[in-house]
PDB file of N, CA and C in Angstrom:
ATOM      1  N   UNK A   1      -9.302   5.918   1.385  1.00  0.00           N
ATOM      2  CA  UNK A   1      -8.953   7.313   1.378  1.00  0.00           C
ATOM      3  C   UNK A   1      -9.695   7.992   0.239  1.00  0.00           C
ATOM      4  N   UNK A   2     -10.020   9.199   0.560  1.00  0.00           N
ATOM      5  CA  UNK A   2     -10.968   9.708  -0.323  1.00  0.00           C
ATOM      6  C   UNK A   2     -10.069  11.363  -0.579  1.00  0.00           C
ATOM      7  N   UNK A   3      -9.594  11.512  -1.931  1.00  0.00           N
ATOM      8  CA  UNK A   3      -8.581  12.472  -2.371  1.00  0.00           C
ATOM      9  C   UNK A   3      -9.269  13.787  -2.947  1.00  0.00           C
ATOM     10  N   UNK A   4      -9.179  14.970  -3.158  1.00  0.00           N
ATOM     11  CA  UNK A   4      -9.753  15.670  -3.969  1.00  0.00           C
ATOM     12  C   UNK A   4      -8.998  16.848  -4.245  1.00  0.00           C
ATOM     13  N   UNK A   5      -8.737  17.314  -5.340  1.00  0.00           N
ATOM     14  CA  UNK A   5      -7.371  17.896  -5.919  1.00  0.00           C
ATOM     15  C   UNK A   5      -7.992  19.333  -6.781  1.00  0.00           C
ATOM     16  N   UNK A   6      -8.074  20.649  -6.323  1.00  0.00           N
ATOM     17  CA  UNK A   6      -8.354  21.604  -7.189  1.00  0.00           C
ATOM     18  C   UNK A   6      -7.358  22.344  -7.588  1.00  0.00           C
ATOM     19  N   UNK A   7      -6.777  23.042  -9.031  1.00  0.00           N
ATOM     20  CA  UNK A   7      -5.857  23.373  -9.692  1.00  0.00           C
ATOM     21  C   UNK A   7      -6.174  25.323 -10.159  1.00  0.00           C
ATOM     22  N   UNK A   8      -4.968  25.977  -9.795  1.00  0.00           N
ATOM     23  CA  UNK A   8      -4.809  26.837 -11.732  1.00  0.00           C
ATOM     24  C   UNK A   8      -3.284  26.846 -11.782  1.00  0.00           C
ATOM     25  N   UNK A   9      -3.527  27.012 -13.063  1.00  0.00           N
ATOM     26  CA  UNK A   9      -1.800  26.344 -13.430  1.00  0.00           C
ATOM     27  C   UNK A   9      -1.739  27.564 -15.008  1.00  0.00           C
ATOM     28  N   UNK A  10      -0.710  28.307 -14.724  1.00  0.00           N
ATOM     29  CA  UNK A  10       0.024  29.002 -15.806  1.00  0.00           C
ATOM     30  C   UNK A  10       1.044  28.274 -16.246  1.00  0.00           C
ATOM     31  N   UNK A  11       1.487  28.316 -18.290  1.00  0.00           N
ATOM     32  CA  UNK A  11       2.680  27.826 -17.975  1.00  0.00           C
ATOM     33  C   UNK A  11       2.966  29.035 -19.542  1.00  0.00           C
ATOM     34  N   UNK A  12       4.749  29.062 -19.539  1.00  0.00           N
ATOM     35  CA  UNK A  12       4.468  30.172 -20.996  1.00  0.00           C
ATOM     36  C   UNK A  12       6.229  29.049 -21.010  1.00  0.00           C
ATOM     37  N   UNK A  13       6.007  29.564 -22.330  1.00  0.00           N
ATOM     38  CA  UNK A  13       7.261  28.309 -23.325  1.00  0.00           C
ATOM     39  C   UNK A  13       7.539  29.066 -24.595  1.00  0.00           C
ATOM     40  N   UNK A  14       8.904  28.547 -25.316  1.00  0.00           N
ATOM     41  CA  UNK A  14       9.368  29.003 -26.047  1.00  0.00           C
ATOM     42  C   UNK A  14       9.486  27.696 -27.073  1.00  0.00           C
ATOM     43  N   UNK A  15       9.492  28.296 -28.315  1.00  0.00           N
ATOM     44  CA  UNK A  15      10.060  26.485 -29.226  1.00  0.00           C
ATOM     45  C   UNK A  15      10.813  27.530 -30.435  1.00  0.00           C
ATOM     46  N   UNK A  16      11.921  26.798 -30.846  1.00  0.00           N
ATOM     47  CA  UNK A  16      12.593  27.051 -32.150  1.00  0.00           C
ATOM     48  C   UNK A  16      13.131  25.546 -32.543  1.00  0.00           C
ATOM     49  N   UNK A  17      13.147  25.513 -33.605  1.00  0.00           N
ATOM     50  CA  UNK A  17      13.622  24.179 -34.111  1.00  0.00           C
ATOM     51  C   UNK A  17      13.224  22.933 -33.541  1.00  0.00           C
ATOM     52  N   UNK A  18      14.350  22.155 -33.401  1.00  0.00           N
ATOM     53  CA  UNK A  18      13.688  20.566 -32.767  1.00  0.00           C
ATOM     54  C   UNK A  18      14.010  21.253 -31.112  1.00  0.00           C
ATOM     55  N   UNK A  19      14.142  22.384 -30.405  1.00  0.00           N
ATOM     56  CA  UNK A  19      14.370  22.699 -28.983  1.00  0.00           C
ATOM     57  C   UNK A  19      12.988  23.418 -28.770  1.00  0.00           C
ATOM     58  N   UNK A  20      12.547  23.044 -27.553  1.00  0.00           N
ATOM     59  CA  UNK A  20      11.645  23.971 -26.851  1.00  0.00           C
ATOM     60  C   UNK A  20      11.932  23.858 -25.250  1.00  0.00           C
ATOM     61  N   UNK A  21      11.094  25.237 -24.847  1.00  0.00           N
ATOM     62  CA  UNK A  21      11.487  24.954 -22.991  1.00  0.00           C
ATOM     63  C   UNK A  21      10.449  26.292 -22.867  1.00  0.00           C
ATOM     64  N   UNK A  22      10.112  25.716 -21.346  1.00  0.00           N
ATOM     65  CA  UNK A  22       9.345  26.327 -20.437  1.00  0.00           C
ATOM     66  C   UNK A  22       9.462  26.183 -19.334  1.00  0.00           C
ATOM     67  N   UNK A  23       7.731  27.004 -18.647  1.00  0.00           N
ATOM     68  CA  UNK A  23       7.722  26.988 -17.372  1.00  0.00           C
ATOM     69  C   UNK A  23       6.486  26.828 -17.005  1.00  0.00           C
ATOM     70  N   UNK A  24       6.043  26.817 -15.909  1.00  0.00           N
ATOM     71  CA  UNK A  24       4.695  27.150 -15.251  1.00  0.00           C
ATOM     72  C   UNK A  24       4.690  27.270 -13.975  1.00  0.00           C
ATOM     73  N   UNK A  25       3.625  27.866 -13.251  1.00  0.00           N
ATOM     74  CA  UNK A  25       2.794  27.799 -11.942  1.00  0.00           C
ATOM     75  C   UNK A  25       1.814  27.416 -11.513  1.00  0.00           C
ATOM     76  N   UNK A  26       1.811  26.348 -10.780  1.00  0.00           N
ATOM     77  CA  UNK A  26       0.561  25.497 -10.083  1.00  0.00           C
ATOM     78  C   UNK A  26       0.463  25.712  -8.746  1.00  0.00           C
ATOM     79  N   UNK A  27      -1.089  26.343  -8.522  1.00  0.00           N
ATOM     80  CA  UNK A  27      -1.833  27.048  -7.441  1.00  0.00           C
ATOM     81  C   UNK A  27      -2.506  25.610  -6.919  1.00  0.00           C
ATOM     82  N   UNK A  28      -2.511  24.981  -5.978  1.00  0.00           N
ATOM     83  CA  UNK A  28      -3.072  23.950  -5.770  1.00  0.00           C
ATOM     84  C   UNK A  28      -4.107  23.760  -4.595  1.00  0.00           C
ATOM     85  N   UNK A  29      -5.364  23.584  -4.637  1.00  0.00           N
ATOM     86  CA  UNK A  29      -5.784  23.159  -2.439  1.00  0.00           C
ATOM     87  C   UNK A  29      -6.310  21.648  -2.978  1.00  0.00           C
ATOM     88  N   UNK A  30      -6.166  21.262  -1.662  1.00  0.00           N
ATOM     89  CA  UNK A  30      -6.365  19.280  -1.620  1.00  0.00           C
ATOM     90  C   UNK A  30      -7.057  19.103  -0.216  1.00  0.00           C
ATOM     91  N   UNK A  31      -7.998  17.482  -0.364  1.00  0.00           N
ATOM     92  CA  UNK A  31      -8.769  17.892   0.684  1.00  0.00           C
ATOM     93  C   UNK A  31      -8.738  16.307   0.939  1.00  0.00           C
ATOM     94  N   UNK A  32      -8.303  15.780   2.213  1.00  0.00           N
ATOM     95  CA  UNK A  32      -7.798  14.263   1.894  1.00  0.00           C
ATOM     96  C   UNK A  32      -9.031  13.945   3.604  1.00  0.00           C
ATOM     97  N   UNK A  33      -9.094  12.845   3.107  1.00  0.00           N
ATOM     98  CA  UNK A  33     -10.365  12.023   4.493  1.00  0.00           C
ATOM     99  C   UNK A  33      -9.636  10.871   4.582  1.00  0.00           C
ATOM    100  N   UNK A  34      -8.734  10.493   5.402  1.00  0.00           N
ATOM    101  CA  UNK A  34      -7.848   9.432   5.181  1.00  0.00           C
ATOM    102  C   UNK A  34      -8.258   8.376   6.644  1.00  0.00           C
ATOM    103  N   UNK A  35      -8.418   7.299   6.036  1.00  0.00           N
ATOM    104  CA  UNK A  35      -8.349   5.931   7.404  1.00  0.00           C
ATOM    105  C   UNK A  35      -7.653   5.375   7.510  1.00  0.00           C
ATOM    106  N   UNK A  36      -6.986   5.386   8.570  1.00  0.00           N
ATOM    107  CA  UNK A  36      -5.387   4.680   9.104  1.00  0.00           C
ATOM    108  C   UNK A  36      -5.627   3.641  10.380  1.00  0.00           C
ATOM    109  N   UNK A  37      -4.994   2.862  10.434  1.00  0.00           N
ATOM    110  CA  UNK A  37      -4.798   2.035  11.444  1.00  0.00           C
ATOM    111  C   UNK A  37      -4.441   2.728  12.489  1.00  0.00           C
ATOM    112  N   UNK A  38      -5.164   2.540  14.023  1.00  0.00           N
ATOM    113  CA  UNK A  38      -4.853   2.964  15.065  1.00  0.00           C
ATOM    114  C   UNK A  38      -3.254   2.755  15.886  1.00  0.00           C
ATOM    115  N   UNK A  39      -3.258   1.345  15.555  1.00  0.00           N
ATOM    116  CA  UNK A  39      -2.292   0.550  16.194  1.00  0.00           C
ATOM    117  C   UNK A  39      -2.089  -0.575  15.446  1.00  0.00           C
ATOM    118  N   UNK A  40      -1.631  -1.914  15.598  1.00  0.00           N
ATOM    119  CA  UNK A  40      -1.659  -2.498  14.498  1.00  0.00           C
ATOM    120  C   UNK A  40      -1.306  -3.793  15.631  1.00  0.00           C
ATOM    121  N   UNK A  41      -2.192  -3.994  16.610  1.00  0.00           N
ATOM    122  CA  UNK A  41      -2.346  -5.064  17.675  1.00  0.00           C
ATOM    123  C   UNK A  41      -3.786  -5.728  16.877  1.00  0.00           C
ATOM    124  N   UNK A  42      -4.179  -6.905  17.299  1.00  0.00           N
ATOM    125  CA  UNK A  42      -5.364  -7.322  16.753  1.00  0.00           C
ATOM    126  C   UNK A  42      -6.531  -7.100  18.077  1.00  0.00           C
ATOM    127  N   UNK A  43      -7.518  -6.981  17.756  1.00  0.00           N
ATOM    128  CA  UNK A  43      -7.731  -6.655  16.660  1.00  0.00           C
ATOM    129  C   UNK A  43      -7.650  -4.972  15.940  1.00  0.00           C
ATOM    130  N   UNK A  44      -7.631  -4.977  14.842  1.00  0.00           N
ATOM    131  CA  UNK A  44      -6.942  -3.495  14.408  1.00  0.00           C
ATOM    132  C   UNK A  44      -8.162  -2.639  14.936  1.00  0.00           C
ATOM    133  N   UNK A  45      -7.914  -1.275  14.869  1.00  0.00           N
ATOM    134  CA  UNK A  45      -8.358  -0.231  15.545  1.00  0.00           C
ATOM    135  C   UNK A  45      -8.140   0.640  14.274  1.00  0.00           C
ATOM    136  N   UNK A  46      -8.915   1.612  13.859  1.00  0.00           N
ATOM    137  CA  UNK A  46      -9.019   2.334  12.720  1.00  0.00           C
ATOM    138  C   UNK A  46      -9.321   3.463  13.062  1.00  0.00           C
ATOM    139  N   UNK A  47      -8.837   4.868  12.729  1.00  0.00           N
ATOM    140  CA  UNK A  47      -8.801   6.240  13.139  1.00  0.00           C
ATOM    141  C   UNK A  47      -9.210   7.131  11.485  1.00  0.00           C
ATOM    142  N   UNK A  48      -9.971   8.217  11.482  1.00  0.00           N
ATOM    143  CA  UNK A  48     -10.013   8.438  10.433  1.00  0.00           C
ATOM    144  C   UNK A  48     -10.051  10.123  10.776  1.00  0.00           C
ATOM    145  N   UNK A  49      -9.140  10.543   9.501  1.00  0.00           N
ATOM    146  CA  UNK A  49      -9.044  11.843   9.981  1.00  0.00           C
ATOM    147  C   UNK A  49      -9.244  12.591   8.549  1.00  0.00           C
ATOM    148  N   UNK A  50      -9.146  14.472   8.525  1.00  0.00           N
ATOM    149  CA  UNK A  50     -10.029  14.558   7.368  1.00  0.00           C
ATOM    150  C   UNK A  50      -9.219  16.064   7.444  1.00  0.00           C
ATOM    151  N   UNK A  51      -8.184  16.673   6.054  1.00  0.00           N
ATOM    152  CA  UNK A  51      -7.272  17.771   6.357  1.00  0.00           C
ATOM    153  C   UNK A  51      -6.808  18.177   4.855  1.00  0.00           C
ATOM    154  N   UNK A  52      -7.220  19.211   4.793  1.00  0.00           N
ATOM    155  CA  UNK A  52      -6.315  20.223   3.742  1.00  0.00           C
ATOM    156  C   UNK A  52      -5.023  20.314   3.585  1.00  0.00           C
ATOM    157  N   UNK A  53      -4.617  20.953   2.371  1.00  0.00           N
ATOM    158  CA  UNK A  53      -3.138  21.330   1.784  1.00  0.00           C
ATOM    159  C   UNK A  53      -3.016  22.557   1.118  1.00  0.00           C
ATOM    160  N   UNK A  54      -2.831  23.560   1.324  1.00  0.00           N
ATOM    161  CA  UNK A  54      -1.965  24.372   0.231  1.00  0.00           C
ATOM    162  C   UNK A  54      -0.498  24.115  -0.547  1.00  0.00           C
ATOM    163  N   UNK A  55      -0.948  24.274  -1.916  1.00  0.00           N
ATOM    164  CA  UNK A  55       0.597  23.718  -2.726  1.00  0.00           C
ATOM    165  C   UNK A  55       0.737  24.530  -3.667  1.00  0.00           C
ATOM    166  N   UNK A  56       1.863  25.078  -3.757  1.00  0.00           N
ATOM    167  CA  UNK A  56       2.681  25.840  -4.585  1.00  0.00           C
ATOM    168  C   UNK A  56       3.461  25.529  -5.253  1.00  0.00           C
ATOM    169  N   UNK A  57       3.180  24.844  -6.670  1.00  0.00           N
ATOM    170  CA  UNK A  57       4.006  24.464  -7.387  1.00  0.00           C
ATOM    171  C   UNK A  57       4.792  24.517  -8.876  1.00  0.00           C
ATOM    172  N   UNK A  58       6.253  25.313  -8.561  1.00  0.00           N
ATOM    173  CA  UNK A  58       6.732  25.950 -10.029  1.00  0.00           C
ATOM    174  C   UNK A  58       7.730  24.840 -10.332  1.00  0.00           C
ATOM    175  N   UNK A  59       7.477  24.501 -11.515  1.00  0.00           N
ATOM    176  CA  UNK A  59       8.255  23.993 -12.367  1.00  0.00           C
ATOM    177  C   UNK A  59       8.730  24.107 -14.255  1.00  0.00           C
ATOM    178  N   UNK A  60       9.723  23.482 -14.527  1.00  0.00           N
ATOM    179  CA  UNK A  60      10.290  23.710 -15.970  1.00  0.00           C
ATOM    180  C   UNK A  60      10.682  22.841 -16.614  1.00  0.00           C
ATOM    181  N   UNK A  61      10.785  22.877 -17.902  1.00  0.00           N
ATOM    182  CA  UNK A  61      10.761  21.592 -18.769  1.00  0.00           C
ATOM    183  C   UNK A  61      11.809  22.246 -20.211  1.00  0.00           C
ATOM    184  N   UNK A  62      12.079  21.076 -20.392  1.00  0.00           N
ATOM    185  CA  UNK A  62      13.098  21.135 -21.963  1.00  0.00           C
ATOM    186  C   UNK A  62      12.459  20.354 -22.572  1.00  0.00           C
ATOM    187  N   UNK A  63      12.214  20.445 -23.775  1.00  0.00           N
ATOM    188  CA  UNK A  63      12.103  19.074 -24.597  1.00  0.00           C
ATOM    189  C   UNK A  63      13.130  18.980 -26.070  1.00  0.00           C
ATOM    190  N   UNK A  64      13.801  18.506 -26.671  1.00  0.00           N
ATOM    191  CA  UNK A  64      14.177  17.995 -27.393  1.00  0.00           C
ATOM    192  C   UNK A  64      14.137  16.767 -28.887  1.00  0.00           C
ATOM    193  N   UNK A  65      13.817  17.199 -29.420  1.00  0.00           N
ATOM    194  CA  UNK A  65      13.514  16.106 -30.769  1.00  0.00           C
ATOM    195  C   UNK A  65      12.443  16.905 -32.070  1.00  0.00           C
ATOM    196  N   UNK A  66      12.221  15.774 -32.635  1.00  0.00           N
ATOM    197  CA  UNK A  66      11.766  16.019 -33.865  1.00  0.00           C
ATOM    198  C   UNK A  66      10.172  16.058 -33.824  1.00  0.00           C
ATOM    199  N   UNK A  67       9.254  16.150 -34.842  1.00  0.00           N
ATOM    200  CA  UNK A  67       7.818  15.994 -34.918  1.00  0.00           C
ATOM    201  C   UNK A  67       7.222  15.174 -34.360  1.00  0.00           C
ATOM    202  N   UNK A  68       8.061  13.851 -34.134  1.00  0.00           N
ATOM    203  CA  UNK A  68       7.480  12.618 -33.736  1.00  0.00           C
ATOM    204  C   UNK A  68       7.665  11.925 -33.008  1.00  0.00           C
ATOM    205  N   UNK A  69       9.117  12.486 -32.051  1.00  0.00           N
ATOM    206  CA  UNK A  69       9.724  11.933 -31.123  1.00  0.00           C
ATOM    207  C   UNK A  69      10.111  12.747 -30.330  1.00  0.00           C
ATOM    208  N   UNK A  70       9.943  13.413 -28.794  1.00  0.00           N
ATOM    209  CA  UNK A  70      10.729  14.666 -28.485  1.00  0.00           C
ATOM    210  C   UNK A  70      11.079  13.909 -27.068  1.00  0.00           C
ATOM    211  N   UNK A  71      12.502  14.010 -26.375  1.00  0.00           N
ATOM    212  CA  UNK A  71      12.982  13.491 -25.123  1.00  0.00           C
ATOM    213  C   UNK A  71      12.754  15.077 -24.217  1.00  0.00           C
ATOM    214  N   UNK A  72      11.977  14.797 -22.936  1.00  0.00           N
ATOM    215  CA  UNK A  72      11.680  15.783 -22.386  1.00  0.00           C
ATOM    216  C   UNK A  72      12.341  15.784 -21.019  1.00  0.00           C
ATOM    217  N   UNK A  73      12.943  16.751 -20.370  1.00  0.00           N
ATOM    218  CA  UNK A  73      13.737  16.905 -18.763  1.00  0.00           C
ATOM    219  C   UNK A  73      12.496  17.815 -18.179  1.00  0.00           C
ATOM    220  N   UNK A  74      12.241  17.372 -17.080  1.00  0.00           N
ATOM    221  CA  UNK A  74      11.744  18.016 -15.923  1.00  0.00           C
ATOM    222  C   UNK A  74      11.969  18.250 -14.911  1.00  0.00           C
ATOM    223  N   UNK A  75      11.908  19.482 -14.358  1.00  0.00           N
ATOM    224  CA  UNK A  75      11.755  19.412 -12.645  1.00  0.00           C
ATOM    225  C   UNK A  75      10.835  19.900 -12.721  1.00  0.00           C
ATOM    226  N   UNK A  76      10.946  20.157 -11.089  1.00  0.00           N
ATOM    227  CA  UNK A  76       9.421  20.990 -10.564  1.00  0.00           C
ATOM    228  C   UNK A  76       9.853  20.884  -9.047  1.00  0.00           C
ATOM    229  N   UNK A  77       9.297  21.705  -8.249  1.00  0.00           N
ATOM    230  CA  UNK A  77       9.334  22.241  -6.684  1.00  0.00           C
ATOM    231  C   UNK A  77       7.885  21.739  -6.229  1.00  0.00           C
ATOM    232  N   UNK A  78       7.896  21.370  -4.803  1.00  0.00           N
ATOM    233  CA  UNK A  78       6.563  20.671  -4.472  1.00  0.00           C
ATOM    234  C   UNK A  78       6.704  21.615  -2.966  1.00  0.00           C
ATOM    235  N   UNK A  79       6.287  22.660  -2.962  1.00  0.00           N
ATOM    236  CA  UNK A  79       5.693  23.268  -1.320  1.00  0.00           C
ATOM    237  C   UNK A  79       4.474  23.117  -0.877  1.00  0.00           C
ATOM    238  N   UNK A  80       4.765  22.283  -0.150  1.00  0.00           N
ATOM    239  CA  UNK A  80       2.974  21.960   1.090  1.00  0.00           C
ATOM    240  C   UNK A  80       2.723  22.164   1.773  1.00  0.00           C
ATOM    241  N   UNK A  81       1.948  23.241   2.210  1.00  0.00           N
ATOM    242  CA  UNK A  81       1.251  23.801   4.027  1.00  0.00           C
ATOM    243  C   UNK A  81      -0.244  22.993   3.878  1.00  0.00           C
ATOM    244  N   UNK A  82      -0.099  22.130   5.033  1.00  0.00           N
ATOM    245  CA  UNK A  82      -0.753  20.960   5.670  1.00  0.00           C
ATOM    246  C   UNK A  82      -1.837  22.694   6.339  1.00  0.00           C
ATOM    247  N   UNK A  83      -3.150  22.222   6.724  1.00  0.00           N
ATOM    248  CA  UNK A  83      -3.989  22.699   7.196  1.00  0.00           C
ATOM    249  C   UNK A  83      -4.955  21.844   8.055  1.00  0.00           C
ATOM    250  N   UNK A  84      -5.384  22.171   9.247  1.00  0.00           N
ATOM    251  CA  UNK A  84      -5.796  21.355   9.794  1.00  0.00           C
ATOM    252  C   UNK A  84      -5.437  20.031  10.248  1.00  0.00           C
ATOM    253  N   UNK A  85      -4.204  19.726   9.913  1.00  0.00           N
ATOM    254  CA  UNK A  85      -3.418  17.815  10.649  1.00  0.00           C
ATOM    255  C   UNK A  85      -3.331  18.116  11.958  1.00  0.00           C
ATOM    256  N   UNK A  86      -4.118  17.108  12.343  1.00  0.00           N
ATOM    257  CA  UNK A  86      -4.178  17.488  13.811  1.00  0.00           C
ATOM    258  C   UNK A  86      -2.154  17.000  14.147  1.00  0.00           C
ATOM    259  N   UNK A  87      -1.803  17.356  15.339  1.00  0.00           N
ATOM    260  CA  UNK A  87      -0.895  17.052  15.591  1.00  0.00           C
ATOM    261  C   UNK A  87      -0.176  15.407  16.190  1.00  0.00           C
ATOM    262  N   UNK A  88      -1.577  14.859  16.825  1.00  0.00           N
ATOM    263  CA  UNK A  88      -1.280  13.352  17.397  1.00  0.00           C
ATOM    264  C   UNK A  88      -1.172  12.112  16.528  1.00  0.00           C
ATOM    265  N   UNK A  89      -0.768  12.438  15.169  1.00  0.00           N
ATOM    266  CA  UNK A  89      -1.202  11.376  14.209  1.00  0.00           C
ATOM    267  C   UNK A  89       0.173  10.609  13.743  1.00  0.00           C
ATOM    268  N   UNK A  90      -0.036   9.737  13.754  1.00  0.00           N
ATOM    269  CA  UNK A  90       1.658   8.966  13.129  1.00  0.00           C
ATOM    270  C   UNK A  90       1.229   8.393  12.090  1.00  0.00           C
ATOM    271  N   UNK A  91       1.758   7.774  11.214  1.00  0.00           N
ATOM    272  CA  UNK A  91       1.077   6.600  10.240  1.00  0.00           C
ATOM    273  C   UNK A  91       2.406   6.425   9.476  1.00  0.00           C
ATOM    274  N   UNK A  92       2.457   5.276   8.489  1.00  0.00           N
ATOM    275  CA  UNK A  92       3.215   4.998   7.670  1.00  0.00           C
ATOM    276  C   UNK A  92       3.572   5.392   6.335  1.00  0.00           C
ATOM    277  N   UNK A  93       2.333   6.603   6.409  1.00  0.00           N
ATOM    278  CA  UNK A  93       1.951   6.687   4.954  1.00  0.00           C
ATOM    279  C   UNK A  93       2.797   8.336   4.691  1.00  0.00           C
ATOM    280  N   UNK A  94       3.806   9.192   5.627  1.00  0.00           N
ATOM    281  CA  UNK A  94       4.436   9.949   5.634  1.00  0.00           C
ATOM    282  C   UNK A  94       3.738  11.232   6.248  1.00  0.00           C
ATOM    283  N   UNK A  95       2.976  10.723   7.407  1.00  0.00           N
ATOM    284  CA  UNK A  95       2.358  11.602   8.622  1.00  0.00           C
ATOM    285  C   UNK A  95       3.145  11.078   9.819  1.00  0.00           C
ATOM    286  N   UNK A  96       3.873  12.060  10.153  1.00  0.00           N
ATOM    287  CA  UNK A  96       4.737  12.068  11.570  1.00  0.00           C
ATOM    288  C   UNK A  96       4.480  12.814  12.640  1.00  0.00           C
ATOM    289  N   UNK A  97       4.135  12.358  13.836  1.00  0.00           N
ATOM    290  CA  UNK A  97       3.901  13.646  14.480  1.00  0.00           C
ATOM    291  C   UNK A  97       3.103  15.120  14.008  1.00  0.00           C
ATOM    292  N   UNK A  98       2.198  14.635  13.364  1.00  0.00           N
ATOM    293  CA  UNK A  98       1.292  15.479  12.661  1.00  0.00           C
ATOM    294  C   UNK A  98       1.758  16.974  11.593  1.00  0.00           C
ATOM    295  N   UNK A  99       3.186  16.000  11.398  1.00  0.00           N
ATOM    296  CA  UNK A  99       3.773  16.863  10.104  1.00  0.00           C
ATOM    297  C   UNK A  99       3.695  15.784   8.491  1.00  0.00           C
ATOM    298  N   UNK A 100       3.251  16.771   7.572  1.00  0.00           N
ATOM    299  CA  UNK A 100       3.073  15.845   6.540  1.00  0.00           C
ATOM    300  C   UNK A 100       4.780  15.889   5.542  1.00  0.00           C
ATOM    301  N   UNK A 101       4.934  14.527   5.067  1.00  0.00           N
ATOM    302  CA  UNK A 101       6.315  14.517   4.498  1.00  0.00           C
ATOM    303  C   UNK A 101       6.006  14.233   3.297  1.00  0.00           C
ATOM    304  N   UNK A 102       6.893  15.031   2.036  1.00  0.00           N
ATOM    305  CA  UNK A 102       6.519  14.781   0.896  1.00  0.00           C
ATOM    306  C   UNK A 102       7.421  15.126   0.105  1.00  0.00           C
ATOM    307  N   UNK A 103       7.169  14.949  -1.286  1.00  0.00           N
ATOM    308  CA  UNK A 103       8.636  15.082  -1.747  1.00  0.00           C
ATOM    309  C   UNK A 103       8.663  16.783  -2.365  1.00  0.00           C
ATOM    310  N   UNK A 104       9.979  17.041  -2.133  1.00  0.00           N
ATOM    311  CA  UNK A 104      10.358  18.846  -2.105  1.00  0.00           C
ATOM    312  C   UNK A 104      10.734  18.743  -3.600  1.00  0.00           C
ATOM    313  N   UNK A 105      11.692  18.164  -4.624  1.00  0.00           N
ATOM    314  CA  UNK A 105      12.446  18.628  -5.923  1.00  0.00           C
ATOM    315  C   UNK A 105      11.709  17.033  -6.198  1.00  0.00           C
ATOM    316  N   UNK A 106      11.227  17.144  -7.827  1.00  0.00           N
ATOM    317  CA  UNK A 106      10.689  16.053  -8.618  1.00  0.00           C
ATOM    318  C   UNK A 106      11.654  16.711  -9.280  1.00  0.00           C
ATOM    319  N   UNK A 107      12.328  15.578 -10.283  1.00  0.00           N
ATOM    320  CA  UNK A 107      13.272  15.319 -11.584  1.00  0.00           C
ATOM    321  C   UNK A 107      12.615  14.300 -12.174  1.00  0.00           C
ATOM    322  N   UNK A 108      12.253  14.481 -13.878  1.00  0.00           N
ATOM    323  CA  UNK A 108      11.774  13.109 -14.834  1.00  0.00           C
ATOM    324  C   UNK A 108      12.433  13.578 -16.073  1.00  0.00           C
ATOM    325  N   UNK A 109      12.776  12.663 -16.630  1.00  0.00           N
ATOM    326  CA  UNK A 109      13.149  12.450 -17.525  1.00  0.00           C
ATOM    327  C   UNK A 109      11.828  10.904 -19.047  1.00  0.00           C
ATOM    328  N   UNK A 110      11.639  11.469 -19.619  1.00  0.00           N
ATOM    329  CA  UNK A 110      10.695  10.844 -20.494  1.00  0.00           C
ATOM    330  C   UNK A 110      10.771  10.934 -22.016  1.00  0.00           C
ATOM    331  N   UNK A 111       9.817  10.698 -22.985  1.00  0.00           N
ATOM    332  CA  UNK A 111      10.095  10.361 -24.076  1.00  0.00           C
ATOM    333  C   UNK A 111       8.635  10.954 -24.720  1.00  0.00           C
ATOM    334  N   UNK A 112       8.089  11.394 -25.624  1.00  0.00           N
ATOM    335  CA  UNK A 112       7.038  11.625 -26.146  1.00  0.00           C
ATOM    336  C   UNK A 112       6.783  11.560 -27.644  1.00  0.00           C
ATOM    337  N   UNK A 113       5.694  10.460 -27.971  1.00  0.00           N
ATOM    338  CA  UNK A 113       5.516   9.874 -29.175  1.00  0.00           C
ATOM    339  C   UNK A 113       4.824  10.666 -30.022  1.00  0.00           C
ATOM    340  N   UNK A 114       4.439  11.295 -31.097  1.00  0.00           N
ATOM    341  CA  UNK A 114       3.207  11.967 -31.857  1.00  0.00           C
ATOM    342  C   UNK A 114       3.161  10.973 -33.340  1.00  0.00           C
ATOM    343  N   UNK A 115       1.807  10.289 -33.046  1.00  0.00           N
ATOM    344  CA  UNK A 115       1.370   9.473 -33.589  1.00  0.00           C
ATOM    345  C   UNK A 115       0.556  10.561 -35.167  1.00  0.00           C
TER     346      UNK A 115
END
C-alpha cells in the first residue's frame, strides 16, 4: 500500500501555571493505492485499487505538570469523505461494501518528558 497524507492544521492554546489547554483544526486530503486480496482461494487473486479522502479534523488537549513532566488528555474528532471508493470492494482492512470505516472520537491519555 502506498499512503500519502497532505495537512494544514491551526491550533491556539492557553498556559498559566503547571495547566495549559487547547485546540486545533486539521484540514486533511489522502491519497491511498491499496492491494488487496481478491478472494482468498489459492491461488490468491490480487485487486488493486487507488482513492482519496477528505478529513476534517478538530481536536483538544489539557496538559498538566511541571517543566519536566506534563500528563496530557486528548481527544479529537476524525470525519472522512472517501472519494472515489469504488463501491464493489470488501476487504478486511475496514472497506465494506465500498464504505470506508474508521475511527469517529480518538481519546489518549500520555505523559511528556523535557529533557
Amino acid at each position: 500500500m502506498n499512503y500519502t497524507l497532505g495537512f494544514l492544521q491551526t491550533n491556539v492554546g492557553y498556559r498559566k501555571g503547571v495547566f495549559s489547554m487547547g485546540g486545533g483544526l486539521r484540514l486533511a486530503y489522502s491519497n491511498f493505492n491499496y492491494t488487496y486480496p481478491g478472494d482468498f482461494s489459492l491461488p490468491l487473486s490480487y485487486h488493486t485499487v487507488n482513492f482519496n479522502t477528505l478529513n476534517i479534523e478538530p481536536l483538544g488537549f489539557v496538559r498538566i505538570g511541571n517543566e519536566k513532566v506534563k500528563f496530557v488528555y486528548r481527544i479529537s474528532l476524525s470525519l472522512v469523505s472517501p472519494i472515489n471508493l469504488p463501491q464493489n470492494i470488501e476487504t478486511h482492512k475496514g472497506i465494506i461494501n465500498g464504505d470506508l470505516h474508521t475511527t469517529f472520537l480518538n481519546l489518549s491519555i500520555g505523559v511528556n518528558f523535557s529533557f
